[in-house]
PDB file of N, CA and C in Angstrom:
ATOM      1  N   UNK A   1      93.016 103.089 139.150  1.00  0.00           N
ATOM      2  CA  UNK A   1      93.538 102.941 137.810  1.00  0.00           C
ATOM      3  C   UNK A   1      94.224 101.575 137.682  1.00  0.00           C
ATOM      4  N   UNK A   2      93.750 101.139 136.359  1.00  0.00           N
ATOM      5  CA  UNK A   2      94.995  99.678 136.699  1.00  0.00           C
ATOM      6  C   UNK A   2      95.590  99.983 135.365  1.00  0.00           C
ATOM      7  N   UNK A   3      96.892  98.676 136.221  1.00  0.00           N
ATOM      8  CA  UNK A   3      98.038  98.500 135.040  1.00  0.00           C
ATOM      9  C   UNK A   3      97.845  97.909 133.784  1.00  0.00           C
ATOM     10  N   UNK A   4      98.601  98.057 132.983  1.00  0.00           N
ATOM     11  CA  UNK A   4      99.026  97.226 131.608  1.00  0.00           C
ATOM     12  C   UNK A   4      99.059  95.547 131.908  1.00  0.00           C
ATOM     13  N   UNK A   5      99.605  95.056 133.202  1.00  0.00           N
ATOM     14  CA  UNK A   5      99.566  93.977 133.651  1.00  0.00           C
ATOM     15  C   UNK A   5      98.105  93.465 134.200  1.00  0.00           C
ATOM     16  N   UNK A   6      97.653  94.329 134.161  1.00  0.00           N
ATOM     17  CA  UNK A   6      96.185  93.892 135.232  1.00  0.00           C
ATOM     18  C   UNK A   6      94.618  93.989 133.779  1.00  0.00           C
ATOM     19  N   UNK A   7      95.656  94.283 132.442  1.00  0.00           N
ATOM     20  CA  UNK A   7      94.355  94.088 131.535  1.00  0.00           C
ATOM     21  C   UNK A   7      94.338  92.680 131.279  1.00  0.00           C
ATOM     22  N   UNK A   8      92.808  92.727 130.842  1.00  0.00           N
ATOM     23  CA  UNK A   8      92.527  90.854 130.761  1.00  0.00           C
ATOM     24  C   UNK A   8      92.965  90.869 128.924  1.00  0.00           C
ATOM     25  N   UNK A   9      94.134  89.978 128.779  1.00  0.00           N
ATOM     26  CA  UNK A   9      93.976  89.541 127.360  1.00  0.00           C
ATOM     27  C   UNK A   9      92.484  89.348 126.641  1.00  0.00           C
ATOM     28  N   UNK A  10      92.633  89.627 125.504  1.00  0.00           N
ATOM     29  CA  UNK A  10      91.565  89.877 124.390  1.00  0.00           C
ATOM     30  C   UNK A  10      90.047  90.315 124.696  1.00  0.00           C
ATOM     31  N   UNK A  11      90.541  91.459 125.892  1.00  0.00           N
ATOM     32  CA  UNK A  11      89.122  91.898 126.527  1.00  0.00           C
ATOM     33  C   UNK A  11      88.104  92.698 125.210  1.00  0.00           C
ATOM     34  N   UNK A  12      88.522  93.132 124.007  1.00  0.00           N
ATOM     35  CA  UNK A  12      87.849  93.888 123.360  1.00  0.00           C
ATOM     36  C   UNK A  12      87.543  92.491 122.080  1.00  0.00           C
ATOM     37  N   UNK A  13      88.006  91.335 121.889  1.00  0.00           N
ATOM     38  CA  UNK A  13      88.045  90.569 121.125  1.00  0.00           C
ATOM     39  C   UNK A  13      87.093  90.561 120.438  1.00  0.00           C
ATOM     40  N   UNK A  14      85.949  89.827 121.267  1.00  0.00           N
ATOM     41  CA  UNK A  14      84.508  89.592 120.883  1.00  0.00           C
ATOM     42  C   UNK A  14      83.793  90.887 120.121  1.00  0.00           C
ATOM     43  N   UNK A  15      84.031  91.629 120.291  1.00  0.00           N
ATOM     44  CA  UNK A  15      83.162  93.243 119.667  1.00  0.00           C
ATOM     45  C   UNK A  15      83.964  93.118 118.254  1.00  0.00           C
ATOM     46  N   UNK A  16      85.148  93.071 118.613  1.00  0.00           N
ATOM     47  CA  UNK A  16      85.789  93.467 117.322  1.00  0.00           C
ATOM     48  C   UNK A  16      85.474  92.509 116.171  1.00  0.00           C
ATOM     49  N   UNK A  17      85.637  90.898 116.408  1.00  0.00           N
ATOM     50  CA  UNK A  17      84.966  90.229 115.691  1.00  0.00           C
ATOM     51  C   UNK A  17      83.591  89.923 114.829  1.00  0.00           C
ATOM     52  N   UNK A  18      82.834  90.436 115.856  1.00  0.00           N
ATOM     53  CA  UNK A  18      81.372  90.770 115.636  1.00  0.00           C
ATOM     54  C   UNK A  18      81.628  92.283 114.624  1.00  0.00           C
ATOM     55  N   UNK A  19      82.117  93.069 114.369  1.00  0.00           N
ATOM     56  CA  UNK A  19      82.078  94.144 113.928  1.00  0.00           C
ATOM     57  C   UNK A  19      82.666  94.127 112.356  1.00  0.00           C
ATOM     58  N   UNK A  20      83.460  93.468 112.581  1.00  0.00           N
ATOM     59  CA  UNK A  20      84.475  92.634 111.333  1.00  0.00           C
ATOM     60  C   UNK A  20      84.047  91.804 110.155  1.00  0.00           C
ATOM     61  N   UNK A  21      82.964  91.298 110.900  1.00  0.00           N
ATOM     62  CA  UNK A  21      81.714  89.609 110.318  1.00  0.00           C
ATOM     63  C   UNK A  21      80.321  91.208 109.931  1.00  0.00           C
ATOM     64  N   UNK A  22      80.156  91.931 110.527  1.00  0.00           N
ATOM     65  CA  UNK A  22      78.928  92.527 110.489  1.00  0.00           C
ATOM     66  C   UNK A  22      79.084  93.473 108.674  1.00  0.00           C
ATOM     67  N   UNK A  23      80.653  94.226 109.155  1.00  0.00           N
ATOM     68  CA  UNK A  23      80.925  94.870 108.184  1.00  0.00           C
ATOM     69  C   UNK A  23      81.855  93.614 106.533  1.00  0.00           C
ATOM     70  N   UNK A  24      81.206  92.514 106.930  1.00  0.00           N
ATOM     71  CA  UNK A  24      81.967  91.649 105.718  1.00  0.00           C
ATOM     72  C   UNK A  24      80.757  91.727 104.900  1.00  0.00           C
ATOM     73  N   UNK A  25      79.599  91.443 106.009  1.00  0.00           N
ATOM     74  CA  UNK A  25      78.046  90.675 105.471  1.00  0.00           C
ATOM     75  C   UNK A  25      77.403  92.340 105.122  1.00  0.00           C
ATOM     76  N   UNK A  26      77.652  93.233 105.581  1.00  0.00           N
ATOM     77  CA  UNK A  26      77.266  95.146 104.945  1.00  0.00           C
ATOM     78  C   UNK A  26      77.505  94.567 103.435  1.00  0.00           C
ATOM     79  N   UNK A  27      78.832  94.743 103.168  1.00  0.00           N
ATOM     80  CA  UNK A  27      79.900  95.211 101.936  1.00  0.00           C
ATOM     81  C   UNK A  27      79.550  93.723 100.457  1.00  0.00           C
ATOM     82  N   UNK A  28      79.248  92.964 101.413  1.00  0.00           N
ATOM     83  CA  UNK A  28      78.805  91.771 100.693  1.00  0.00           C
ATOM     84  C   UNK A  28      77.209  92.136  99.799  1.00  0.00           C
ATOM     85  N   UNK A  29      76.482  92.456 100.739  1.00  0.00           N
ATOM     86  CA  UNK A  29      75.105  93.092 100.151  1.00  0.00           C
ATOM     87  C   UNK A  29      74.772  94.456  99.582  1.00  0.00           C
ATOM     88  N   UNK A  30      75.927  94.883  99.623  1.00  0.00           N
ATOM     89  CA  UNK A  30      76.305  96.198  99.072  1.00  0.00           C
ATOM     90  C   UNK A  30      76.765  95.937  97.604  1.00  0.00           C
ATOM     91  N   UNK A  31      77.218  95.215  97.523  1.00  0.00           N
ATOM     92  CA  UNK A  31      78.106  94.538  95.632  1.00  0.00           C
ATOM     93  C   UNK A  31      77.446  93.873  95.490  1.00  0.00           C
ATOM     94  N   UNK A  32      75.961  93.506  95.326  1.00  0.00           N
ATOM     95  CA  UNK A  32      74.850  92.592  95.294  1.00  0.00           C
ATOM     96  C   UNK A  32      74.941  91.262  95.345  1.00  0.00           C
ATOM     97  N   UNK A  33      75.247  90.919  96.527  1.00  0.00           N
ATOM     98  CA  UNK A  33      75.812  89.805  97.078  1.00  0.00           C
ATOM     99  C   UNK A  33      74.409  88.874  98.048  1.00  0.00           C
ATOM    100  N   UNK A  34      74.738  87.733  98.231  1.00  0.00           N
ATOM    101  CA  UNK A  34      74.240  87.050  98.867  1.00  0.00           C
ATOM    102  C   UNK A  34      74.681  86.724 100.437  1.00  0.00           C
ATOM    103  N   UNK A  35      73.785  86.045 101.478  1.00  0.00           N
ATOM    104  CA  UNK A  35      74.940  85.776 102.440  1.00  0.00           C
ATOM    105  C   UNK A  35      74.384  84.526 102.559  1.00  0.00           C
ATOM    106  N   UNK A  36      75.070  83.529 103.496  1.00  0.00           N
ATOM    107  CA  UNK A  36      74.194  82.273 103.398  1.00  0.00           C
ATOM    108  C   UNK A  36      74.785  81.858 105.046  1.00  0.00           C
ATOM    109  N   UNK A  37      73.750  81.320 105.476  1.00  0.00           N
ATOM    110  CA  UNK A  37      74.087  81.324 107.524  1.00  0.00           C
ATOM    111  C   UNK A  37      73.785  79.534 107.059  1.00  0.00           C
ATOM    112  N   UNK A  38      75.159  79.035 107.798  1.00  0.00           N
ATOM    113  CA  UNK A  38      75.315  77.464 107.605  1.00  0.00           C
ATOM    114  C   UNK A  38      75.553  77.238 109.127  1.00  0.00           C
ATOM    115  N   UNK A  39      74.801  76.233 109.656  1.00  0.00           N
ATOM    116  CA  UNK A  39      74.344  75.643 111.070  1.00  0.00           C
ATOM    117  C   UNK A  39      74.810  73.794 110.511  1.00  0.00           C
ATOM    118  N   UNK A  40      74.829  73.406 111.567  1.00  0.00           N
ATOM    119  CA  UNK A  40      74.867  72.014 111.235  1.00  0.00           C
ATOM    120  C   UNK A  40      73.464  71.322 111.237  1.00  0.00           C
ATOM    121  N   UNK A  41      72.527  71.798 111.116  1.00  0.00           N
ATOM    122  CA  UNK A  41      70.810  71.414 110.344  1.00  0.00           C
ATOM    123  C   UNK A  41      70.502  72.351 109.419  1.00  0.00           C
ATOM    124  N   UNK A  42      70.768  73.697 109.054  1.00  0.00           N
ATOM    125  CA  UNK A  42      70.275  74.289 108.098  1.00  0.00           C
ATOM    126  C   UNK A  42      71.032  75.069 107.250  1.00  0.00           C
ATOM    127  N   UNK A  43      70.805  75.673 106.158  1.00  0.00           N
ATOM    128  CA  UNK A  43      71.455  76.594 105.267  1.00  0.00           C
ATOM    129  C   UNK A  43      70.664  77.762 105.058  1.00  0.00           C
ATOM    130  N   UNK A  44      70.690  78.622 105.432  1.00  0.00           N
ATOM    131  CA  UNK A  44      69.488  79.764 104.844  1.00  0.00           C
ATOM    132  C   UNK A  44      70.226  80.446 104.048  1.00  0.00           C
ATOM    133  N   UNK A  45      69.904  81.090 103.114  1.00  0.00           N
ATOM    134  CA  UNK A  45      70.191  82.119 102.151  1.00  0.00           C
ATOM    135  C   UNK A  45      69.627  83.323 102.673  1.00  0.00           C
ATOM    136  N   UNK A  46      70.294  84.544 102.894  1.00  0.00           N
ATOM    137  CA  UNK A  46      69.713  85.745 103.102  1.00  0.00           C
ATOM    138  C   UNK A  46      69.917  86.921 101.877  1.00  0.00           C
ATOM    139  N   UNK A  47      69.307  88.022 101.345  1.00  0.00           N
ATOM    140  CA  UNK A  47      69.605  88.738 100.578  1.00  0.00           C
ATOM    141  C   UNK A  47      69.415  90.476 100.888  1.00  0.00           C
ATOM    142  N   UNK A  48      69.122  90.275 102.221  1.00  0.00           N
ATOM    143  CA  UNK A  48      68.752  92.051 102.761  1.00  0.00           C
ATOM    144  C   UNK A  48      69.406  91.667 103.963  1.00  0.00           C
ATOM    145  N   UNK A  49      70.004  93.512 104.004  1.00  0.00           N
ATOM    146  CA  UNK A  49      70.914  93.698 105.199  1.00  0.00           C
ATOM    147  C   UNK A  49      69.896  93.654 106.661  1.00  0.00           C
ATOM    148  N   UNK A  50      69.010  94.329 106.815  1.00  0.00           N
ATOM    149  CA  UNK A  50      68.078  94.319 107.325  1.00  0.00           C
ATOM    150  C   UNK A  50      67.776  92.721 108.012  1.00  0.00           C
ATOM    151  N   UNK A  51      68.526  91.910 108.168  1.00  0.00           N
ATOM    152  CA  UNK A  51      67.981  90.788 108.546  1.00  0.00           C
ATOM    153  C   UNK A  51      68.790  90.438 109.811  1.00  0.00           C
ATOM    154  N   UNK A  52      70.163  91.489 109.605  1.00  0.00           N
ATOM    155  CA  UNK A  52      71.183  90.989 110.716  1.00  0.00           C
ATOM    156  C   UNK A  52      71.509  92.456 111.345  1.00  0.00           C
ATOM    157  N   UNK A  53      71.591  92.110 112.701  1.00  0.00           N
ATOM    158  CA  UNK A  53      72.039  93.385 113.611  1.00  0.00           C
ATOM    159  C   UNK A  53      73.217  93.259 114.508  1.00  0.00           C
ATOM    160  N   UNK A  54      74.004  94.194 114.748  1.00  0.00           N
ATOM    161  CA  UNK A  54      75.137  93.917 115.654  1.00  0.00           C
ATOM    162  C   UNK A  54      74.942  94.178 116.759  1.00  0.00           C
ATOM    163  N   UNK A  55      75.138  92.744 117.842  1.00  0.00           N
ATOM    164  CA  UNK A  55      74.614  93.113 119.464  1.00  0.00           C
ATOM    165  C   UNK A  55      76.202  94.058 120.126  1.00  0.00           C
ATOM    166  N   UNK A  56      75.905  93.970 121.558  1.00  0.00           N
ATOM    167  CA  UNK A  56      77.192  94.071 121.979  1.00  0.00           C
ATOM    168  C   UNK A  56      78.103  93.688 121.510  1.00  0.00           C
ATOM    169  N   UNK A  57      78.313  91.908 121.068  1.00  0.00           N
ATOM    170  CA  UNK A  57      79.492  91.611 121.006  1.00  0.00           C
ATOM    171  C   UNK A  57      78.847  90.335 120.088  1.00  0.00           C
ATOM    172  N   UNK A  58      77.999  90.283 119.636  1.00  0.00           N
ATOM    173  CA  UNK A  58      77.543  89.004 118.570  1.00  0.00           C
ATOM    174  C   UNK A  58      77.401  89.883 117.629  1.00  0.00           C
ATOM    175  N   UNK A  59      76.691  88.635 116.542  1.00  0.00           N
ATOM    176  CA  UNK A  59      76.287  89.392 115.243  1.00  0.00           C
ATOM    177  C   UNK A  59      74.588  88.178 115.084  1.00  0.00           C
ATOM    178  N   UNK A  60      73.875  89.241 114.701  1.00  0.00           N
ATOM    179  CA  UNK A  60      72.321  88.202 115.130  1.00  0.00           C
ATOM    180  C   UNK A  60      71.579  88.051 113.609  1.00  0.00           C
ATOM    181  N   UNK A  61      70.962  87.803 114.049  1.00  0.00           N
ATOM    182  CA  UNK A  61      70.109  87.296 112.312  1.00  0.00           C
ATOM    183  C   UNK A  61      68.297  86.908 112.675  1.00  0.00           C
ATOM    184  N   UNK A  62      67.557  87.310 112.215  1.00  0.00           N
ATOM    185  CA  UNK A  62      66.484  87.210 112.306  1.00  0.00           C
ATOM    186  C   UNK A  62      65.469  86.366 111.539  1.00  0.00           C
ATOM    187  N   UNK A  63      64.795  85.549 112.985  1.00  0.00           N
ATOM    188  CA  UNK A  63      63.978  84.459 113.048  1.00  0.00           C
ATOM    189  C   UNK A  63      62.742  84.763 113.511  1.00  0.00           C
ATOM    190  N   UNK A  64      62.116  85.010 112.821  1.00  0.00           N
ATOM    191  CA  UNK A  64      60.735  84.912 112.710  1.00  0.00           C
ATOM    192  C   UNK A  64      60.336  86.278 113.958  1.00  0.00           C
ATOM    193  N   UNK A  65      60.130  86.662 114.674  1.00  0.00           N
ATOM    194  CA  UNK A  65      59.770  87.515 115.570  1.00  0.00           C
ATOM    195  C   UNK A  65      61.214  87.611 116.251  1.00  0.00           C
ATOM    196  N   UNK A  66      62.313  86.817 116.554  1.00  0.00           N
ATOM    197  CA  UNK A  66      63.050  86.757 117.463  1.00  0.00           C
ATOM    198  C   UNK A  66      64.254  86.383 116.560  1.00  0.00           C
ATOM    199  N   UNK A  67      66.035  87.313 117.664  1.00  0.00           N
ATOM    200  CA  UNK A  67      67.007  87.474 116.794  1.00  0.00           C
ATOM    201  C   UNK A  67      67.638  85.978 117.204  1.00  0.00           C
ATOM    202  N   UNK A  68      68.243  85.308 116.438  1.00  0.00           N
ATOM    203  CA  UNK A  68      69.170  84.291 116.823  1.00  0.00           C
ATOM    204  C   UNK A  68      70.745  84.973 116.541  1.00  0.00           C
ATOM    205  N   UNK A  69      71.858  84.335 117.683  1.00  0.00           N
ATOM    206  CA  UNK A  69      72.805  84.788 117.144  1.00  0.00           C
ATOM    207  C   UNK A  69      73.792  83.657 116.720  1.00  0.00           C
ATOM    208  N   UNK A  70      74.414  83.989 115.484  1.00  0.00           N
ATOM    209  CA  UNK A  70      75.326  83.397 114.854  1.00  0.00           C
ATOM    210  C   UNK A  70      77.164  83.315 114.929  1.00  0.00           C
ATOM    211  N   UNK A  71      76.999  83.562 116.091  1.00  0.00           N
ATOM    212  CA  UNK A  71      78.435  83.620 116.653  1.00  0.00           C
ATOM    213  C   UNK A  71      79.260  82.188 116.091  1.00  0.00           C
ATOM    214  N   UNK A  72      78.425  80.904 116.518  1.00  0.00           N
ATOM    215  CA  UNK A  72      79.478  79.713 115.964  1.00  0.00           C
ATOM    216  C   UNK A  72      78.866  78.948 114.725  1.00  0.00           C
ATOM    217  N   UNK A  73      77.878  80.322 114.164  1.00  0.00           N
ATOM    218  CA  UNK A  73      77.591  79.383 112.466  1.00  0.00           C
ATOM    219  C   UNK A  73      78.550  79.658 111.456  1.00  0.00           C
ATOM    220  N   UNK A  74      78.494  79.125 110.257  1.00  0.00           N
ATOM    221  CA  UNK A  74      79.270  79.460 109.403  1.00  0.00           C
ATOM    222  C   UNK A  74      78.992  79.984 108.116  1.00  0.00           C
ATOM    223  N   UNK A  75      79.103  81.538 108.264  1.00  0.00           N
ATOM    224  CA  UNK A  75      79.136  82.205 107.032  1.00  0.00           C
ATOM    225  C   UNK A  75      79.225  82.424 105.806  1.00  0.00           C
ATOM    226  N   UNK A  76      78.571  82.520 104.389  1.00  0.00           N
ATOM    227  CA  UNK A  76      79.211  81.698 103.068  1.00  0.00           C
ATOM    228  C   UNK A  76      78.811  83.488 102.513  1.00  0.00           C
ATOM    229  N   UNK A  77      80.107  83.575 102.016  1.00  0.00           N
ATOM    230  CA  UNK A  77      79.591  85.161 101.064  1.00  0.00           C
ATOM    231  C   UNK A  77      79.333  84.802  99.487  1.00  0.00           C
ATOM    232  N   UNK A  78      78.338  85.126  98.560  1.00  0.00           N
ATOM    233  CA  UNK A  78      78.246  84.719  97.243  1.00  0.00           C
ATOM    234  C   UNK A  78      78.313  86.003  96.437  1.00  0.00           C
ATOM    235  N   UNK A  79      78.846  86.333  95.347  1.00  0.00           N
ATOM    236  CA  UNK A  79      78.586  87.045  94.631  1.00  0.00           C
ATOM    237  C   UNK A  79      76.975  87.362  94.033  1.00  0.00           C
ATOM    238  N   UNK A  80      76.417  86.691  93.623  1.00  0.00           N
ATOM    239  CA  UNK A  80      75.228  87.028  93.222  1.00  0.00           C
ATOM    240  C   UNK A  80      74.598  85.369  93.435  1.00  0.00           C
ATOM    241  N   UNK A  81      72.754  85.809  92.786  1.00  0.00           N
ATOM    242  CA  UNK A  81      72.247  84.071  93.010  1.00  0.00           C
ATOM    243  C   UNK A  81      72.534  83.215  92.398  1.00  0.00           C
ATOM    244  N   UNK A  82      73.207  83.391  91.011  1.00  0.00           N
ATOM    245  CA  UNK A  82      73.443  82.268  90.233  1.00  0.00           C
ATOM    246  C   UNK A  82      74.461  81.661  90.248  1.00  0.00           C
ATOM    247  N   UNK A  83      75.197  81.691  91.135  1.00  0.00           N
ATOM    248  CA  UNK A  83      76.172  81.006  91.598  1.00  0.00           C
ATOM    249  C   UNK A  83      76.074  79.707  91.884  1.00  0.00           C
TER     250      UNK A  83
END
C-alpha cells in the first residue's frame, strides 16, 4: 500500500483534461455548434461529434483512416457557421 507522500503529483491530470476538452467539444455540438482544431499549418472546421474520440488520456480527431491527437492544438468553439 503506499502513502499520501508516495503519490506522484497530478497523476490523474492528463485524463481529466482530456475528459474536460472532450465534454466542452460534446456540449458544443450539442447547441449546434461548430468546433475548429487550430495547428500552426492548419485550421479545420469540424461539425459532427463523431470525428473525435477520447483515448486514455488524449482527445483525438480523425484523419483520413487514422486518429491524430490534439493534445497541444488549439481549440476554437463557435456558436453556429455564420459566425
Amino acid at each position: 500500500m503506499i502513502t499520501n507522500e508516495q503519490m506522484i503529483p497530478g497523476r490523474f491530470l492528463r485524463i481529466q483534461i482530456a475528459r474536460r476538452l472532450f465534454s466542452a467539444i460534446a456540449s458544443c455540438f450539442s447547441q449546434g455548434g461548430v468546433v475548429e482544431v487550430v495547428t500552426h499549418t492548419r485550421a479545420t472546421t469540424y461539425k459532427n461529434v463523431t470525428c473525435f474520440k477520447l483515448g486514455k488520456a488524449s482527445v483525438y480527431v480523425r484523419s483520413g483512416r487514422s486518429w491524430v491527437c490534439i493534445d497541444f492544438a488549439r481549440v476554437v468553439f463557435s456558436g453556429d457557421d455564420n459566425e
